[in-house]
Protein backbone atom coordinates (compact mmCIF):
# COMPACT_ATOMS: atom_id res chain seq x y z
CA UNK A 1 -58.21 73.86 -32.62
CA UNK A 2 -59.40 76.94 -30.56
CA UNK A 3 -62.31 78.29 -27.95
CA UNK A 4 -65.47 79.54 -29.61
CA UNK A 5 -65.80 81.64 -26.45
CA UNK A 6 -61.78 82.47 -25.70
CA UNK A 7 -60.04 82.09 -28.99
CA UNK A 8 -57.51 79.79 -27.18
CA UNK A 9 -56.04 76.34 -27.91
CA UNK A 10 -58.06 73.70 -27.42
CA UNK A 11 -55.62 70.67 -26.05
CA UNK A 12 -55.97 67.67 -28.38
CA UNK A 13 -57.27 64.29 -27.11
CA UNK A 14 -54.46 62.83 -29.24
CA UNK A 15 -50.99 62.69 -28.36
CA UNK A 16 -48.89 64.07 -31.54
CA UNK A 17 -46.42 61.05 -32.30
CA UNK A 18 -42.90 61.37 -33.13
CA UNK A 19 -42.78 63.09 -36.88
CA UNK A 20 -45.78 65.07 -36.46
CA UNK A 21 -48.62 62.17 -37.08
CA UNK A 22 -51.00 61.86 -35.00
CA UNK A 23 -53.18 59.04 -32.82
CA UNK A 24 -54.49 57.37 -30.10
CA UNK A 25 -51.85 58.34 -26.57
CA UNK A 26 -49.21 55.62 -26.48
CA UNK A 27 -49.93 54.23 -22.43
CA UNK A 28 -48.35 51.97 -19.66
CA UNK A 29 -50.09 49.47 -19.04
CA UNK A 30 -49.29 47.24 -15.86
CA UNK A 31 -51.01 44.22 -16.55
CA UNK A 32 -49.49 42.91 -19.38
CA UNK A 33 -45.83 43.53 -17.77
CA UNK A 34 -47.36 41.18 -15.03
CA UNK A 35 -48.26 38.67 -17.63
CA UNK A 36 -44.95 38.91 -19.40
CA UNK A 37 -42.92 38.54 -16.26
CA UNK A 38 -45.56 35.17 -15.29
CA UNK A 39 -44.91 33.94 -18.46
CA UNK A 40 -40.59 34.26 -18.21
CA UNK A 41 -41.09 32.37 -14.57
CA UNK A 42 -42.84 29.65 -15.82
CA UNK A 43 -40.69 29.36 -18.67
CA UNK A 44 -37.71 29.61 -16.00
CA UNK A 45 -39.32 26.51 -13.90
CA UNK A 46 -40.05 24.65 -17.07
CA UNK A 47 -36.09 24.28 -18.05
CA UNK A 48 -35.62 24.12 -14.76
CA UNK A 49 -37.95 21.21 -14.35
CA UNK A 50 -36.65 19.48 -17.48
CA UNK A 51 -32.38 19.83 -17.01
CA UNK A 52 -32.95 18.85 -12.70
CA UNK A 53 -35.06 15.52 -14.15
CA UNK A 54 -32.11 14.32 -16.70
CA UNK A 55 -29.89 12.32 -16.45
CA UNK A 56 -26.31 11.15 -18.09
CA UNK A 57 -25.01 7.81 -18.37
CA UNK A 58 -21.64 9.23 -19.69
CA UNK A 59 -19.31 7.70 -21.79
CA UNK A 60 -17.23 4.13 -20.53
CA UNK A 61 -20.61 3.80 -18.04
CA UNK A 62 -23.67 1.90 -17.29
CA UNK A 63 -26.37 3.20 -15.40
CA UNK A 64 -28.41 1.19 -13.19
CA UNK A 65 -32.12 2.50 -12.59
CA UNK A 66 -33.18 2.11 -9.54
CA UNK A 67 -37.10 3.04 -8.43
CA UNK A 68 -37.46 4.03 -4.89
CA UNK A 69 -41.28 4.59 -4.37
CA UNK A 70 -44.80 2.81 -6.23
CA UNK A 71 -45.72 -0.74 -7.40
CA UNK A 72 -42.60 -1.34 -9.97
CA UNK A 73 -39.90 -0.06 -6.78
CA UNK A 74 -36.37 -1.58 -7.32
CA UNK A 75 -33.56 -2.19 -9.49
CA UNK A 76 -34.29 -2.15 -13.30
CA UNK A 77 -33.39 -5.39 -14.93
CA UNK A 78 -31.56 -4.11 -17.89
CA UNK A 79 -28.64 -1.53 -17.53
CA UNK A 80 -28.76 1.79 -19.35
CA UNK A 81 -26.20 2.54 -22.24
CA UNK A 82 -24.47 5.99 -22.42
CA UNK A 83 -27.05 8.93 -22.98
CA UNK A 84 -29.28 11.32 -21.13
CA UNK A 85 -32.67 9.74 -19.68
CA UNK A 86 -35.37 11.50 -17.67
CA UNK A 87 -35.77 10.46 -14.20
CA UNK A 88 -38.89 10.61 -12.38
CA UNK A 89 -40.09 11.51 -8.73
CA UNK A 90 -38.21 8.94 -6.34
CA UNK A 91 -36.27 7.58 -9.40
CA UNK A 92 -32.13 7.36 -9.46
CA UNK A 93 -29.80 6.49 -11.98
CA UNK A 94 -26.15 4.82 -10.32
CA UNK A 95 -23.20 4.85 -13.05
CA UNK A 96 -20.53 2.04 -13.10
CA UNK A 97 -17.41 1.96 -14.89
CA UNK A 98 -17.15 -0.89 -17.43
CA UNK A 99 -13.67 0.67 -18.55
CA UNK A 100 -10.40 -0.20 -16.70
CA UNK A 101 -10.47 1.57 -13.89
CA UNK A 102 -7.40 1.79 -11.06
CA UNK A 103 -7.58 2.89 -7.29
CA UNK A 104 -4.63 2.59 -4.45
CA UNK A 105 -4.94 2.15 -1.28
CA UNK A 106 -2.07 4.03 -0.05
CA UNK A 107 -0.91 5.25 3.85
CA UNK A 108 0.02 8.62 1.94
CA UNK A 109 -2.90 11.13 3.22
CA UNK A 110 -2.17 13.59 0.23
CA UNK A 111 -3.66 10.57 -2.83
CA UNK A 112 -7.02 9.51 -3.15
CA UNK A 113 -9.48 10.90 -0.20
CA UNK A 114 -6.72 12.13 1.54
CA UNK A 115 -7.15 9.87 4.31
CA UNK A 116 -4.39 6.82 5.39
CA UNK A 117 -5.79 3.76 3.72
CA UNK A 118 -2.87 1.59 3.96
CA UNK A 119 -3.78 -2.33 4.32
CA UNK A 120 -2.15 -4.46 7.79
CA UNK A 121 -1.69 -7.62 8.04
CA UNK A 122 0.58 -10.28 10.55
CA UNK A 123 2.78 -13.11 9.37
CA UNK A 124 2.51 -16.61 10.80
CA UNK A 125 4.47 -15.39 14.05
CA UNK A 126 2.00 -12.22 14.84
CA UNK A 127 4.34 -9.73 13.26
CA UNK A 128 2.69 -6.61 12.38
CA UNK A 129 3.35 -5.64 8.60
CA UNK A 130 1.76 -3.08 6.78
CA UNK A 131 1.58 -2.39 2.84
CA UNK A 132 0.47 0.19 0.00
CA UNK A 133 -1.98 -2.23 -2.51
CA UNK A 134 -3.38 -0.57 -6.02
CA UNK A 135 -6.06 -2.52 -8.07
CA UNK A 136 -7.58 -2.62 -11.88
CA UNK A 137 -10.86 -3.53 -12.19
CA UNK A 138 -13.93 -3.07 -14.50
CA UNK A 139 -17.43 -3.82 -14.19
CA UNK A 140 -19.60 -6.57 -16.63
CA UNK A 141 -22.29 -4.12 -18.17
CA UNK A 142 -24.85 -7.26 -18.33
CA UNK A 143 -24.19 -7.84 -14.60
CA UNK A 144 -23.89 -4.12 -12.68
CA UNK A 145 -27.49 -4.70 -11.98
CA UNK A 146 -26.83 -7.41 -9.72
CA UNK A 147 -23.31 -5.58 -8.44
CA UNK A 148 -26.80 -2.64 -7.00
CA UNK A 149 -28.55 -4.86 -5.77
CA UNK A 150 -25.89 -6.66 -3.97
CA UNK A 151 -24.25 -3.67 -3.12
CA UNK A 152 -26.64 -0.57 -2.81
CA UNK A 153 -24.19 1.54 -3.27
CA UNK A 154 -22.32 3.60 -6.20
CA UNK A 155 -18.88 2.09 -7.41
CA UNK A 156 -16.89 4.82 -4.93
CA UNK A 157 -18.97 3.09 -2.16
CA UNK A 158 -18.22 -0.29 -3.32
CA UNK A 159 -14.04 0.46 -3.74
CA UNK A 160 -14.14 1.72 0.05
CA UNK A 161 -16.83 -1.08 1.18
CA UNK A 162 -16.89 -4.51 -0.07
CA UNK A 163 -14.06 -4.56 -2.75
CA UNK A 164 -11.06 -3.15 0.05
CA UNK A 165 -12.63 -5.79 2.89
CA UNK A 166 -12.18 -8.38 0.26
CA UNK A 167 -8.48 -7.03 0.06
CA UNK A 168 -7.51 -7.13 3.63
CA UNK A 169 -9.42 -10.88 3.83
CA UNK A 170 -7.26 -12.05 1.42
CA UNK A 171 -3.90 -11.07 2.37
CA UNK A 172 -4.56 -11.25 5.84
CA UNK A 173 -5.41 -14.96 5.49
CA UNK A 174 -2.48 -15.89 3.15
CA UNK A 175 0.18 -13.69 4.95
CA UNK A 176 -0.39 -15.51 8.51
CA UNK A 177 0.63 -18.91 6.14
CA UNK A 178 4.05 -17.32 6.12
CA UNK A 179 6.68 -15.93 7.81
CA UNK A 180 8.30 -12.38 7.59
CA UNK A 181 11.62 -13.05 5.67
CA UNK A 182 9.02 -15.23 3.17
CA UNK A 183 6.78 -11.94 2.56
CA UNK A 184 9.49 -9.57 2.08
CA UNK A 185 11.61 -11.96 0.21
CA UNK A 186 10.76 -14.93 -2.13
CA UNK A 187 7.18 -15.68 -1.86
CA UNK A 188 6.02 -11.66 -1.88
CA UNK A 189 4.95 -12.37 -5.52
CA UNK A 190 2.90 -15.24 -4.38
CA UNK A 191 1.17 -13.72 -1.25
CA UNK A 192 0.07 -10.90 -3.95
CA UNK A 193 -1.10 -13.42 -6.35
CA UNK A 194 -3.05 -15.19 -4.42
CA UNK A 195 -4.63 -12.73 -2.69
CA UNK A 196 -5.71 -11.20 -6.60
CA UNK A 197 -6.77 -14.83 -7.57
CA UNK A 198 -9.40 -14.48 -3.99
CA UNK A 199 -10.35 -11.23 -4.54
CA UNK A 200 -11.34 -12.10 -8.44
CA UNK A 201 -13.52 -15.71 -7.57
CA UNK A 202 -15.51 -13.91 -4.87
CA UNK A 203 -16.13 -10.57 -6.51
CA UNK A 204 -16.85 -11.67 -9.72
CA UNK A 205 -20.53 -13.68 -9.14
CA UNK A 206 -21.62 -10.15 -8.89
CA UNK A 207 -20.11 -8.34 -11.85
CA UNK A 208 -17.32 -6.88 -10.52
CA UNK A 209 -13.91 -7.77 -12.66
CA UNK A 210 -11.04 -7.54 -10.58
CA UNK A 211 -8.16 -7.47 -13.27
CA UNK A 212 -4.93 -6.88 -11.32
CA UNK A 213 -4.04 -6.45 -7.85
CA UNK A 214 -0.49 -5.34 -7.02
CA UNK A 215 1.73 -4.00 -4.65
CA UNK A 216 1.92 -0.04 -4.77
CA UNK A 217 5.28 0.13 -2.60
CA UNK A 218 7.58 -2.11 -0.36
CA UNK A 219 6.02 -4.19 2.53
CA UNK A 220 6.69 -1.89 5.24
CA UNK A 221 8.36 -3.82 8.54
CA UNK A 222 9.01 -2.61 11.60
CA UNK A 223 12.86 -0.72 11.45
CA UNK A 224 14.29 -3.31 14.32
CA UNK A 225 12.99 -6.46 12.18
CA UNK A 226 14.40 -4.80 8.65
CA UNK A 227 17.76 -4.13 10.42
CA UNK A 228 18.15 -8.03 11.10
CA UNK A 229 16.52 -9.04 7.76
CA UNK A 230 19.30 -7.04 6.51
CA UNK A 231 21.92 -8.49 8.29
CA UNK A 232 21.13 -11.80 7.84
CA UNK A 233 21.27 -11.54 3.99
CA UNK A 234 24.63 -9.86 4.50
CA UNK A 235 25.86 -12.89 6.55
CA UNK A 236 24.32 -15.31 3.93
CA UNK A 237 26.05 -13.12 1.02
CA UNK A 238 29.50 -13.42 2.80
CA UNK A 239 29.26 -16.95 3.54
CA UNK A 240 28.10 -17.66 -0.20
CA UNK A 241 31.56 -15.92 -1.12
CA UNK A 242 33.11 -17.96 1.19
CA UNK A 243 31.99 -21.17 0.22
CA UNK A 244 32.79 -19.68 -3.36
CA UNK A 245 36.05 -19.64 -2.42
CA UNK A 246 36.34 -22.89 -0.70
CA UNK A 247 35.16 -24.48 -3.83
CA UNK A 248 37.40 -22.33 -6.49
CA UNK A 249 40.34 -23.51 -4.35
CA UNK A 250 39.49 -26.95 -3.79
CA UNK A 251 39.05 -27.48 -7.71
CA UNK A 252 42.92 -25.42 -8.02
CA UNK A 253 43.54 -27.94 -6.06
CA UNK A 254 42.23 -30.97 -7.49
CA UNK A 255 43.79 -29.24 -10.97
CA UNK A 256 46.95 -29.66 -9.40
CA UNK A 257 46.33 -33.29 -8.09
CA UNK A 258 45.38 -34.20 -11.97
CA UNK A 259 48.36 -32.71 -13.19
CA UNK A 260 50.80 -34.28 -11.11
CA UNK A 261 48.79 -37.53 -11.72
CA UNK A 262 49.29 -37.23 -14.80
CA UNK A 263 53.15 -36.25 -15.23
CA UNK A 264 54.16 -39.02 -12.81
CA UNK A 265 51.61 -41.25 -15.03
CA UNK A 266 53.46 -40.25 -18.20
CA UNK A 267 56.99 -40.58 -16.49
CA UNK A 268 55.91 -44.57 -15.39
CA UNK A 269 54.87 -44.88 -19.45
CA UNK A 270 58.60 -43.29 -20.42
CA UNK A 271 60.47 -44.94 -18.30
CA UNK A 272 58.67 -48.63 -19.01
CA UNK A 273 59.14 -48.08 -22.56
CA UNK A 274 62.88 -47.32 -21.69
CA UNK A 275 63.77 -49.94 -19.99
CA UNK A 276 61.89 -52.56 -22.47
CA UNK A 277 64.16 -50.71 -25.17
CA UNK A 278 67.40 -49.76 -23.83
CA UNK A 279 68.67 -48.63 -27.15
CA UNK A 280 65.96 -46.06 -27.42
CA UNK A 281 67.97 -44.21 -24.23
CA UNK A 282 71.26 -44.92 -26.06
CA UNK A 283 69.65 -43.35 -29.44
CA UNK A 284 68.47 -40.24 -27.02
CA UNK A 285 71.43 -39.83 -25.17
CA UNK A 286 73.76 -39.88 -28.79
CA UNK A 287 71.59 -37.69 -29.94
CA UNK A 288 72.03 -35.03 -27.33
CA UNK A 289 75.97 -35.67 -27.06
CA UNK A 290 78.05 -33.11 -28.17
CA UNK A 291 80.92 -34.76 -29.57
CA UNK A 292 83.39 -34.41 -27.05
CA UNK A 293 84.71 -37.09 -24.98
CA UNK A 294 85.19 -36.36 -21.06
CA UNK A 295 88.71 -35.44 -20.03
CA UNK A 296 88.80 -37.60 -16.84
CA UNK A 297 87.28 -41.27 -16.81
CA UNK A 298 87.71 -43.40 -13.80
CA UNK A 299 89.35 -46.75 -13.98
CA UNK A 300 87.47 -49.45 -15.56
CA UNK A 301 84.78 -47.07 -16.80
CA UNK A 302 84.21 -47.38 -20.13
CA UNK A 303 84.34 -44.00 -22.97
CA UNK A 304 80.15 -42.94 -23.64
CA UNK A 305 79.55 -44.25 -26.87
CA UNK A 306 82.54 -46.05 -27.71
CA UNK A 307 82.47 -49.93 -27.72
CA UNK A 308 85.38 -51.84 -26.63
CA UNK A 309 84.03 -55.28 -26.40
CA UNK A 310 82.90 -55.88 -29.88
């Protein structure tokens, strides 16, 4: 299109599009970038919104819901099975273990928290002994409501709280019933076992199952107390060899007694019989003769074998 009045090109109020076709000018337009970027923000702090007001109960768990704020605040009743729940404003969901689940309390900084958690304790004379102790333990799923509300913690608070204080009560009572060479010797099964059979009647009221408690190492003395622990079972070793010997060479003996006993018994039984049957020893004695007659005989004496009277 031209100028009437010039003859020149008259610029179009349409923008020629891409292949030659014209149309309305293709424009930026500002506000509905503004509305696009609103609505990817508040899509953002939706998800957001949703995924920070879940939560998992995961697998081998119960969860324990616990209201911190309005009219219903506390512990739910009921615990939660595994899955993913939403959690409201002042709401929080504590797992618990209802697997078997193992911890150890050990003096060796580089396990568990990295901190010494080894358990001491005294025998019956004030000795100071120390030890490494490991435990199994599960929780009831109809009970872990009462374990939070007993508790108010989550089951790593309860394994460094109530459950290890229950630990060192119970050996710590039973060890000072004993004495040192009766810990680290014949009744360390026992101290153990009793202290598991405390632990278990006073934890589990509140659903806590204490399945095993063990010994993780040797009951650790002090080196000068070992050394003579030591040294007395040598000495008791030695004399038990001794006394083994004693008694192998008193029965030798007594073997020897017997036998003699019974020779010189079985002599007295030959020799009665003999002289009851003197011809018996005549029998013997031509039986072992062999046939020749001695070349000297004394006067009077009679020949072996040869009568003279009769």
């Amino acid at each position: 299109m031209t100028d009437d009045n010039t003859g020149s090109p008259v610029p179009s109020p349409w923008r020629r599009r891409r292949g030659g076709a014209s149309g309305p000018p293709l424009s930026f337009n500002p506000r509905m970038l503004v509305w696009a970027g609103g609505g990817l923000v508040l899509l953002l702090i939706v998800l957001f919104s949703a995924t920070s007001c879940t939560r998992q109960v995961h697998p081998g768990s119960v969860g324990v819901l616990v209201n911190n704020i309005g009219s219903d605040a506390g512990v739910q009743a009921h615990a939660m099975g595994v899955g993913i729940y939403f959690v409201g404003f002042g709401q929080q969901i504590y797992e618990y273990p209802v697997y078997s689940r193992t911890y150890t309390w050990t003096h060796n900084e580089s396990e568990q928290n990295g901190t010494n958690e080894e358990f001491s304790f005294q025998d019956k004379n004030g000795l100071a002994l120390s030890a490494d102790v490991a435990v199994a333990f599960s929780v009831d799923p109809t009970r872990a409501p009462k374990l939070f509300q007993k508790y108010r913690t989550a089951m790593d608070g309860i394994i460094a709280g109530p459950l290890r204080n229950a630990v060192r009560d119970a050996l710590v009572t039973r060890a000072a019933q004993m004495s040192v060479e009766e810990i680290y010797g014949p009744r360390k099964a026992e101290l153990i076992r009793g202290a598991e059979s405390d632990v278990r009647n006073y934890m589990a009221p509140f659903g806590l199952t204490v399945e095993r408690l063990y010994w993780a190492g040797n009951v650790r003395l002090p080196d000068t107390v070992l050394a003579q622990i030591n040294m007395k079972i040598a000495n008791e070793q030695a004399a038990l060899a001794a006394q083994a010997k004693v008694a192998q060479a008193q029965a030798e003996a007594q073997q020897q007694i017997a036998l003699a006993q019974g020779e010189a018994e079985s002599m007295r039984i030959r020799g009665d019989a003999l002289r009851q049957n003197p011809e018996v020893a005549r029998l013997q004695a031509i039986n072992k003769w062999n046939g020749v007659l001695p070349q000297v005989v004394g006067g009077g004496q009679p020949i072996p074998f040869i009568e003279t009277g009769k």
